[in-house]
Protein backbone atom coordinates (compact mmCIF):
# COMPACT_ATOMS: atom_id res chain seq x y z
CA UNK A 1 -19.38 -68.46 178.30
CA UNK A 2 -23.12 -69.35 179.06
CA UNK A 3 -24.72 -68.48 181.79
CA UNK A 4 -27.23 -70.78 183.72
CA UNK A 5 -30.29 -67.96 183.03
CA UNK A 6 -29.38 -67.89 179.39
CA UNK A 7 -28.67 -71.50 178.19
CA UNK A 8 -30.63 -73.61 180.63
CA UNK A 9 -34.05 -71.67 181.60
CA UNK A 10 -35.77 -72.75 179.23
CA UNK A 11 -35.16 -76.51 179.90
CA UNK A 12 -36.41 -76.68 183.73
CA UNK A 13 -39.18 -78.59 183.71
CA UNK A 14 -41.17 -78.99 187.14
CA UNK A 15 -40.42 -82.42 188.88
CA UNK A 16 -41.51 -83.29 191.89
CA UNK A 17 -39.24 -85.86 192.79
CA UNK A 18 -36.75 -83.32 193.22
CA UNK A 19 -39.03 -80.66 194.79
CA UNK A 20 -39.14 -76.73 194.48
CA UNK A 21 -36.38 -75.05 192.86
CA UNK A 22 -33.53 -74.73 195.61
CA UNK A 23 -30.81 -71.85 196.11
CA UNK A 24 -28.09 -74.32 194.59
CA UNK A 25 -27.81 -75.65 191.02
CA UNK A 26 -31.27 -77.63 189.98
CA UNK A 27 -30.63 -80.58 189.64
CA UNK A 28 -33.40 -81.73 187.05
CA UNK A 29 -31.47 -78.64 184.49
CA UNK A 30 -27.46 -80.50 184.91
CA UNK A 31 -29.49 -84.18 183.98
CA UNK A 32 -31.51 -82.51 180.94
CA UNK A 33 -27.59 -81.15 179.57
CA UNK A 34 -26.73 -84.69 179.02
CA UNK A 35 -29.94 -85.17 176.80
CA UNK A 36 -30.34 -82.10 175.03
CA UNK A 37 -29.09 -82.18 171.79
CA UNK A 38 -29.07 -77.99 171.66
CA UNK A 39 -26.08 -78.09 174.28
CA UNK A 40 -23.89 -80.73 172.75
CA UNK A 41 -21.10 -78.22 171.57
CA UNK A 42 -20.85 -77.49 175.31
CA UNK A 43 -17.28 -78.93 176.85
CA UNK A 44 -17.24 -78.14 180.13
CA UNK A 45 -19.71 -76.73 183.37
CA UNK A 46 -18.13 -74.41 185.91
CA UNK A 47 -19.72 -74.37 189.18
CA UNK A 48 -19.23 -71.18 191.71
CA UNK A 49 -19.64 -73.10 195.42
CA UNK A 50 -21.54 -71.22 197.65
CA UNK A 51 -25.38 -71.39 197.30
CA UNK A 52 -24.81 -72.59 194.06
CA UNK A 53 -22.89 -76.29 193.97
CA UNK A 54 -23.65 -76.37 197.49
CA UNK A 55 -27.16 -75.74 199.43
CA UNK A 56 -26.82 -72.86 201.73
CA UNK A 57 -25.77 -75.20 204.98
CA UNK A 58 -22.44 -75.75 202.68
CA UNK A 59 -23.31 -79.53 201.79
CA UNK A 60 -23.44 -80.95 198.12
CA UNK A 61 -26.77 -82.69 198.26
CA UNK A 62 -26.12 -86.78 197.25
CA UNK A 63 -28.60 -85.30 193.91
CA UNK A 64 -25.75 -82.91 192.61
CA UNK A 65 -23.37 -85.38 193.49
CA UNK A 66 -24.84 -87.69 190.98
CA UNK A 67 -25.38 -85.55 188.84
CA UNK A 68 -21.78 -84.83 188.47
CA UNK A 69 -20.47 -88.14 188.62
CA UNK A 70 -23.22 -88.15 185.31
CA UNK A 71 -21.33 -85.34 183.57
CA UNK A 72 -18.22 -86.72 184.38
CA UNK A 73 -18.93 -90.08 182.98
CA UNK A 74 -20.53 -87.99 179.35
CA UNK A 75 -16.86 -86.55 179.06
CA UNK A 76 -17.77 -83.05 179.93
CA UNK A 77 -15.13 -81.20 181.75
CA UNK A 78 -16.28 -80.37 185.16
CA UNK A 79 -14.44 -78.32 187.48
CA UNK A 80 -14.97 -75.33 190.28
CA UNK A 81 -14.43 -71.48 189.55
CA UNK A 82 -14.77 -69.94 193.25
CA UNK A 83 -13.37 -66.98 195.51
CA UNK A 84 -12.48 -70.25 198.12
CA UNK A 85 -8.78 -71.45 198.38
CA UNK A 86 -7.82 -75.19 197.86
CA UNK A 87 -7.51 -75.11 201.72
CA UNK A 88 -11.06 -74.63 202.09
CA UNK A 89 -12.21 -77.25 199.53
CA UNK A 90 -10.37 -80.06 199.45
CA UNK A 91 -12.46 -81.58 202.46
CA UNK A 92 -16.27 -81.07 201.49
CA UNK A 93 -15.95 -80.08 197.65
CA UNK A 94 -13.21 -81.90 195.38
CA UNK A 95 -13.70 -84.93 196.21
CA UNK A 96 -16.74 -84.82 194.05
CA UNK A 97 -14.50 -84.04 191.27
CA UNK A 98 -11.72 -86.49 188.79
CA UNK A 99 -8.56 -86.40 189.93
CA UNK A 100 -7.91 -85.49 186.06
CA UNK A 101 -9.99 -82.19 186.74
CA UNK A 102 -8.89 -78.52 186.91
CA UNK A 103 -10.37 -75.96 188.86
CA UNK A 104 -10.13 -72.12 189.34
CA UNK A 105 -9.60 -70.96 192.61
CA UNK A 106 -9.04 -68.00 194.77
CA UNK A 107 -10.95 -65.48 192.68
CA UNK A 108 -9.22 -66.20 189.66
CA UNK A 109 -6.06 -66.25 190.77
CA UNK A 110 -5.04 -69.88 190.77
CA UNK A 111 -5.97 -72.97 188.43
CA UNK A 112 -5.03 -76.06 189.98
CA UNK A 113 -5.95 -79.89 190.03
CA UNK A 114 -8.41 -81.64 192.05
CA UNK A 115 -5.29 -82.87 194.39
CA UNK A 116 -4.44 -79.55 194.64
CA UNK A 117 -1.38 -78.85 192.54
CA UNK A 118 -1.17 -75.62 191.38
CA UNK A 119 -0.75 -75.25 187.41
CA UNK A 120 -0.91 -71.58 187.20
CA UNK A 121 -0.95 -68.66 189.47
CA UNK A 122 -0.49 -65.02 190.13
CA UNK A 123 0.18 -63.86 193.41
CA UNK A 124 0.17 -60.15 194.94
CA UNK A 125 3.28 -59.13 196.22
CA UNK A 126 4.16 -60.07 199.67
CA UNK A 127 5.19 -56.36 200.49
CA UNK A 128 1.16 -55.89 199.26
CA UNK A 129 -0.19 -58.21 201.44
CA UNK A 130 1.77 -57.19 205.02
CA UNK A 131 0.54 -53.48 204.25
CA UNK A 132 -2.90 -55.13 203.83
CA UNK A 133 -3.07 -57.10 207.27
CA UNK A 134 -1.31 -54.17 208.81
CA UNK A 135 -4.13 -51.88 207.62
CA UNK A 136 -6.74 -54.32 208.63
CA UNK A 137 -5.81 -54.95 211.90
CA UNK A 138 -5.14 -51.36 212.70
CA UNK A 139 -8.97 -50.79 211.45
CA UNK A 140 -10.06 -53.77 213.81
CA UNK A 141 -11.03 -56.11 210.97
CA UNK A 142 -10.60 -59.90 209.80
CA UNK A 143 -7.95 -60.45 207.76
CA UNK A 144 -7.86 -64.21 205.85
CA UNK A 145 -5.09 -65.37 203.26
CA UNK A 146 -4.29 -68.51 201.95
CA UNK A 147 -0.54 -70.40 201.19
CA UNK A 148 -0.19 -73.41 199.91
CA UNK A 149 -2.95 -76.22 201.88
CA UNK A 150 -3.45 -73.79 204.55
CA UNK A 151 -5.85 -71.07 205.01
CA UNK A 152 -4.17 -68.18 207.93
CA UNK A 153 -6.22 -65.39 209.61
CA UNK A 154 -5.47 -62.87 212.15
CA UNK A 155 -7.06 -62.13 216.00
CA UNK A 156 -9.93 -60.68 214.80
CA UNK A 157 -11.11 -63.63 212.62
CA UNK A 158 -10.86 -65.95 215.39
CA UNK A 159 -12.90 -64.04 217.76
CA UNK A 160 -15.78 -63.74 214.90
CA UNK A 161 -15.61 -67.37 214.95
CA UNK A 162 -15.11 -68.35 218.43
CA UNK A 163 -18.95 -68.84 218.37
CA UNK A 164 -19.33 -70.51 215.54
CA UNK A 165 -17.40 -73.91 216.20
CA UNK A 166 -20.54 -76.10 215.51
CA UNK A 167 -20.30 -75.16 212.01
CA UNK A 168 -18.58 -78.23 210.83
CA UNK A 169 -17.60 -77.12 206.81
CA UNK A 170 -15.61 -73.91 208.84
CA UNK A 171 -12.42 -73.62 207.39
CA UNK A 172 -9.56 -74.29 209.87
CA UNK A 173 -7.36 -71.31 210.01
CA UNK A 174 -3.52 -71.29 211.02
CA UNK A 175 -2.29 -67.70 212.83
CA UNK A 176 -1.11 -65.62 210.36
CA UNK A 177 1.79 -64.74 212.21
CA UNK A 178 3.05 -68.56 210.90
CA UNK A 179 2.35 -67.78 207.23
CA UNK A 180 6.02 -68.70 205.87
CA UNK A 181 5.53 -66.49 202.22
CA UNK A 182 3.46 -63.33 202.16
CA UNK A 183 3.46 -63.67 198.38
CA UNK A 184 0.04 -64.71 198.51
CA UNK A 185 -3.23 -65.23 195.25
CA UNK A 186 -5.51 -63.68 197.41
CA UNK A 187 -6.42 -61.62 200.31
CA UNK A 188 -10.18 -61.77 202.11
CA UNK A 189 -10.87 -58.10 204.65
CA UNK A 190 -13.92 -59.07 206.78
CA UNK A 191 -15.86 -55.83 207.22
CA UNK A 192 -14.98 -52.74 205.60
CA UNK A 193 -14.21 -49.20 207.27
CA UNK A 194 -13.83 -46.11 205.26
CA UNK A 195 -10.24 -45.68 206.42
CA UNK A 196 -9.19 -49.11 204.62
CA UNK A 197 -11.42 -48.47 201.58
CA UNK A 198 -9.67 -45.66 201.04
CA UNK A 199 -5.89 -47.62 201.54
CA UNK A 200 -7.02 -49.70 198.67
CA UNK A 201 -8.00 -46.74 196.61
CA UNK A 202 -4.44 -45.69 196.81
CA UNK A 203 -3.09 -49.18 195.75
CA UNK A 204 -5.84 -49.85 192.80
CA UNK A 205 -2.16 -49.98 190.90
CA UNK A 206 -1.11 -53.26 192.48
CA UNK A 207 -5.25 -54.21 193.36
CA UNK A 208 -8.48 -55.07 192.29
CA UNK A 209 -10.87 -55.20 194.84
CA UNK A 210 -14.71 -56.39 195.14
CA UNK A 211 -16.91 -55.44 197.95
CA UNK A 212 -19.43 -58.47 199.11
CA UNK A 213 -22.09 -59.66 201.65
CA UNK A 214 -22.06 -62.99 203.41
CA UNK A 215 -25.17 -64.54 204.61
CA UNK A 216 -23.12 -66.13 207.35
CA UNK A 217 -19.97 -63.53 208.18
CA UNK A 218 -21.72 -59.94 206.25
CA UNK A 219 -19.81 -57.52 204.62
CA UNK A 220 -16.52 -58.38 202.76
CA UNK A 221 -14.02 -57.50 200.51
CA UNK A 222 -12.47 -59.82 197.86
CA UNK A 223 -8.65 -58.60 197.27
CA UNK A 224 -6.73 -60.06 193.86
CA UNK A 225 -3.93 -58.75 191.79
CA UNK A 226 -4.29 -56.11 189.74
CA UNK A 227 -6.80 -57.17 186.50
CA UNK A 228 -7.13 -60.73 188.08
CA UNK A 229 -10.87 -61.98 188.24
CA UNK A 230 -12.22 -65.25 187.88
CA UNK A 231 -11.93 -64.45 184.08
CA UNK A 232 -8.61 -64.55 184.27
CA UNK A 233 -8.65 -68.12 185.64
CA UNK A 234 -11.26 -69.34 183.42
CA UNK A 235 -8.86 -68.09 179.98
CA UNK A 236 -5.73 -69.67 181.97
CA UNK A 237 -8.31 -72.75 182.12
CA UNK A 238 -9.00 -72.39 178.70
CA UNK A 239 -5.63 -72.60 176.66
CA UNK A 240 -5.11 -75.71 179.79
CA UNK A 241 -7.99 -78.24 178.51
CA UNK A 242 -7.88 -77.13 174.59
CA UNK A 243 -11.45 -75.33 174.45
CA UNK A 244 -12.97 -71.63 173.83
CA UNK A 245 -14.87 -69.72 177.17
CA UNK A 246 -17.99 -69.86 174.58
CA UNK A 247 -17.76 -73.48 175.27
CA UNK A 248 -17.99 -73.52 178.51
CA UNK A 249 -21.35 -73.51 181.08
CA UNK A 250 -21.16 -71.01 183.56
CA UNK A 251 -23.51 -71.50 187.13
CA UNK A 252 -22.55 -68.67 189.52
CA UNK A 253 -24.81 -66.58 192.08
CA UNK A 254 -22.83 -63.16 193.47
CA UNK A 255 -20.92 -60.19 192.17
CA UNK A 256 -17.65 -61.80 192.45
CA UNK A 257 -19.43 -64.30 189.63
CA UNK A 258 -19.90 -61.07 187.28
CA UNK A 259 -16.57 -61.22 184.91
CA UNK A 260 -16.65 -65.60 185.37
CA UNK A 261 -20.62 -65.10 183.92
CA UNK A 262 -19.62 -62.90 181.02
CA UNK A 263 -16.19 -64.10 179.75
């Protein structure tokens, strides 16, 4: 895979009618793909969401919105590869995308359609995951999962976000008390204490784990089955849509983008 830095530095050209160079994807660089000859072997652009697709208020300016719809109309494939869940994209992120389109979700852990339909997965165990929110909310911190179109969360989460209910692209979360299957892709701790870094140390058999920062909620930790990164999802992706990785543009921002980046 290409990265942005690597294929498509050297084609931004300063325009003012689209301003200074934002935190999301330029749009002057995803216009100049569908005249530059040098990228026509290129089949498909992968777009992390977060300060990347979207502007860091979580909106998909009307700019990259047309320049999709561009892409889309030039036959490229054009698709997400994100840590988010279907739950928390199908209001204010797919519907920029085909029907027709496939998208890797939950960290890797999930390719599915634009409607949501899941066409390959891998979950962690549901034994995995109530030793998880057990160990999180003994340690006082969020615990977020995701089944099916619903995203679930435990006390904790809802207090952080009891003062944030202006922010209108805020996931709605279900208790997780009503989550039905605890066989779940993917498994979001908010905060991290050294007692429950060290629980996943002990499970690095059954986990791989990523520690982040969120401008909005701080310190996290991304939780997938063991040897599951986006990677994963983009090779499932792959063998899905007929092309190589090397064919594929990659736009990501954050160390969960690291193994998406260099597949």
């Amino acid at each position: 895979m290409t990265t942005l830095c690597s294929a498509l530095a050297h084609l931004f050209i300063p325009d003012e009618k689209f301003g200074q160079v934002s935190p999301h994807v330029p749009v002057r660089l995803l216009k100049k793909i569908l005249m530059d000859n040098t990228l026509l072997h290129y089949k498909a652009l992968l777009f992390d969401v977060d300060n990347t697709l979207s502007s860091s208020q979580t909106a998909v300016s009307l700019a990259v919105q047309s320049a999709l719809q561009l892409l889309h109309q030039q036959k490229y494939h054009i698709g997400l590869c994100t840590g988010r869940h279907f739950a928390q994209l199908k209001e204010n992120f797919l519907p920029f995308f085909s029907n027709d389109s496939l998208h890797v979700v939950s960290g890797g852990t999930q390719v599915i359609t634009t409607m949501g339909k899941v066409m390959w997965s891998q979950l962690i165990p549901g034994e995995t995951v109530l030793r998880l929110y057990a160990k999180a909310t003994a340690e006082n911190m969020g615990f977020i999962t995701h089944e099916g179109e619903h995203s679930y969360a435990n006390e904790q989460v809802f207090k952080i976000l009891a003062d944030k209910k202006n922010d209108a692209f805020q996931p709605q979360f279900l208790p997780v008390e009503k989550l039905s299957n605890w066989s779940t892709p993917a498994v979001i701790a908010w905060g991290y204490t050294p007692g429950f870094v060290e629980f996943l140390k002990t499970h690095s058999h059954d986990l791989t784990y990523k520690m982040m920062v969120s401008r909005a909620h701080g310190p996290y930790i991304d939780i997938t089955p063991h040897g599951v990164t986006k990677a994963t999802g983009i090779q499932h992706y792959c063998e899905m849509i007929g092309i190589s990785p090397s064919e594929i543009i990659g736009f990501g921002d954050s160390e969960n983008d690291e193994e998406f980046l260099r597949t």
